[in-house]
C-alpha atoms as a PDB file:
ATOM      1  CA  UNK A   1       3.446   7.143   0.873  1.00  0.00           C
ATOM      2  CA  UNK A   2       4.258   8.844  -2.375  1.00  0.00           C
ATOM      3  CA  UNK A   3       3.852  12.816  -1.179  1.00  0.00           C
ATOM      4  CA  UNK A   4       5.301  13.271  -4.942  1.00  0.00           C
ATOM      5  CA  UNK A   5       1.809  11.920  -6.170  1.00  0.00           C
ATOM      6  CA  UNK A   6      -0.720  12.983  -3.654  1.00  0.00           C
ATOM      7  CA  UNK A   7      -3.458  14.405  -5.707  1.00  0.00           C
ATOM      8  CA  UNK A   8      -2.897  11.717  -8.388  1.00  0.00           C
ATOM      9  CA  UNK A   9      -3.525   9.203  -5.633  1.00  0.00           C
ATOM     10  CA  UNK A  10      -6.770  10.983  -5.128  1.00  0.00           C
ATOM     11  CA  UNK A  11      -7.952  10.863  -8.405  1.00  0.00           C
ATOM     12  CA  UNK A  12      -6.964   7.493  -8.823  1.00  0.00           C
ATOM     13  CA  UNK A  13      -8.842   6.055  -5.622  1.00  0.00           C
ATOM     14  CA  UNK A  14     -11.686   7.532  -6.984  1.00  0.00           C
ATOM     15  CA  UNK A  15     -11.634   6.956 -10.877  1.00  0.00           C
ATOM     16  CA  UNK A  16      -9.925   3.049 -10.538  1.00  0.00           C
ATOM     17  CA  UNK A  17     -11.618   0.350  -8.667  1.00  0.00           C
ATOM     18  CA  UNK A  18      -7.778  -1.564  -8.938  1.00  0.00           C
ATOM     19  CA  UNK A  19      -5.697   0.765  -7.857  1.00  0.00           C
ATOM     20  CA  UNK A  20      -7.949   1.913  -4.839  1.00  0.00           C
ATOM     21  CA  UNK A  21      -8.275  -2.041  -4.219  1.00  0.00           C
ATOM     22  CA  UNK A  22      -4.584  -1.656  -4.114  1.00  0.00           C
ATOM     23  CA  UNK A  23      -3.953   1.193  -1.742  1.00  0.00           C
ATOM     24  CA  UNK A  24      -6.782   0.041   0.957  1.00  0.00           C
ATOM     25  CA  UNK A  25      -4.901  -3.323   0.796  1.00  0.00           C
ATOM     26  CA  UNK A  26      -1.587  -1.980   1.673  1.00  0.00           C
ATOM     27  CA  UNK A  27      -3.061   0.379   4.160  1.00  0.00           C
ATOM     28  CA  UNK A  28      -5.072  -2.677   5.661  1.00  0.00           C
ATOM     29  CA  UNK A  29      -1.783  -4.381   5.822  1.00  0.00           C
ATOM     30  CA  UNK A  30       0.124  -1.454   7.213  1.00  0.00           C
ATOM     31  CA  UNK A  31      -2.096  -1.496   9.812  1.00  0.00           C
ATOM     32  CA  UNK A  32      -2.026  -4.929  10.854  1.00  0.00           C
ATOM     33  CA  UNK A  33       1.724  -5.284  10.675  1.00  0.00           C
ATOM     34  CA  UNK A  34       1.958  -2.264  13.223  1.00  0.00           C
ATOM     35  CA  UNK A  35      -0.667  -3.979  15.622  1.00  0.00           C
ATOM     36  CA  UNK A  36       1.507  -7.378  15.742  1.00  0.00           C
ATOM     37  CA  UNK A  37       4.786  -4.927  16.169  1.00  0.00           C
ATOM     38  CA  UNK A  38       2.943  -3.565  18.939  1.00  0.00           C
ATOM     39  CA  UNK A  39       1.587  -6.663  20.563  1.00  0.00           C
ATOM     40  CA  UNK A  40      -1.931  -5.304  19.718  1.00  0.00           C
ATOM     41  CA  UNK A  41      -2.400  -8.554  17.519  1.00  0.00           C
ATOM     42  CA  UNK A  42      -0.499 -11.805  17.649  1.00  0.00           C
ATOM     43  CA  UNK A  43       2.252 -12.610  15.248  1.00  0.00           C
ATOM     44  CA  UNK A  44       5.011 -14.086  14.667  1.00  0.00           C
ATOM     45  CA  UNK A  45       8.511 -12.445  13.695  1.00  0.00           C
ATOM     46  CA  UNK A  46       8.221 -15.126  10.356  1.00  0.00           C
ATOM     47  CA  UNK A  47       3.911 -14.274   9.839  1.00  0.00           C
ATOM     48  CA  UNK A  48       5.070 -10.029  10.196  1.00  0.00           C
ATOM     49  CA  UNK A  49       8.388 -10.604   7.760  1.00  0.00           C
ATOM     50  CA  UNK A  50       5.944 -12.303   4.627  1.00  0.00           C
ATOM     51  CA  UNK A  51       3.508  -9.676   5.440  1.00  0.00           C
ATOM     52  CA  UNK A  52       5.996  -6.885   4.975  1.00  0.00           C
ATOM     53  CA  UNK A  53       6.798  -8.399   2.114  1.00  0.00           C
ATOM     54  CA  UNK A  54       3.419  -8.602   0.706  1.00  0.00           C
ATOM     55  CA  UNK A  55       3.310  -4.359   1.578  1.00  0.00           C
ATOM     56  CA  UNK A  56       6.012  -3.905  -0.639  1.00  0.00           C
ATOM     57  CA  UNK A  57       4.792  -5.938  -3.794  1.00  0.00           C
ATOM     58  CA  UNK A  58       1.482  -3.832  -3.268  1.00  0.00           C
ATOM     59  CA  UNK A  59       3.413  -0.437  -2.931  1.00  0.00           C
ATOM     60  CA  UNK A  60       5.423  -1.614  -6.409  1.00  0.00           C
ATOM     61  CA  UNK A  61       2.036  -2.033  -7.687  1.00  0.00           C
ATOM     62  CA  UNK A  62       0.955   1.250  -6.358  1.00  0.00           C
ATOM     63  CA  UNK A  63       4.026   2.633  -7.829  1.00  0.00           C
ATOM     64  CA  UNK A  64       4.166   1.642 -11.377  1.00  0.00           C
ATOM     65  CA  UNK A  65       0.800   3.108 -11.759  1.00  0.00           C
ATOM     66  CA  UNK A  66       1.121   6.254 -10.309  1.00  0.00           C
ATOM     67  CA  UNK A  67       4.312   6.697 -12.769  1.00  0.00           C
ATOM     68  CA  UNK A  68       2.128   5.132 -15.362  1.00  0.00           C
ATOM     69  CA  UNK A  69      -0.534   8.003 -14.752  1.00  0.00           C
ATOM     70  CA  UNK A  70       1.466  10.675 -14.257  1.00  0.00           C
ATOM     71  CA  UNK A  71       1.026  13.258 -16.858  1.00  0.00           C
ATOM     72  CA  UNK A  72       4.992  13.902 -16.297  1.00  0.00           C
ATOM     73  CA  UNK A  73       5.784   9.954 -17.388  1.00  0.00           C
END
């Protein structure tokens, strides 16, 4: 996710307590959408669908800070 900001994401997960609340949220939820994909945890097509879009209002987040942050904004 964002290759563009990869060492901004580092510094950020270590210098913000939000944003790296953030990101380990999304990847928590990355994760768990892939298991109930998989089978691996149970889920409904309806439970996966509000959880993707709870991914994408966290990568926004994500998003709009990194651009925020970026010493090229």
């Amino acid at each position: 996710m964002f290759p563009e900001y990869r060492d901004l994401i580092s510094q950020l997960k270590a210098s913000d307590h939000h944003f790296g609340r953030l990101f380990e949220q999304h990847n928590t939820l990355d994760q768990r959408i892939k298991n109930m994909e998989s089978r691996v945890e149970t889920g409904t097509h309806e439970q996966i669908e509000i959880l993707k879009k709870e991914k994408l209002h966290l990568k926004d987040q994500l998003h709009a800070i990194l651009r925020k942050s970026s010493p090229a904004a």
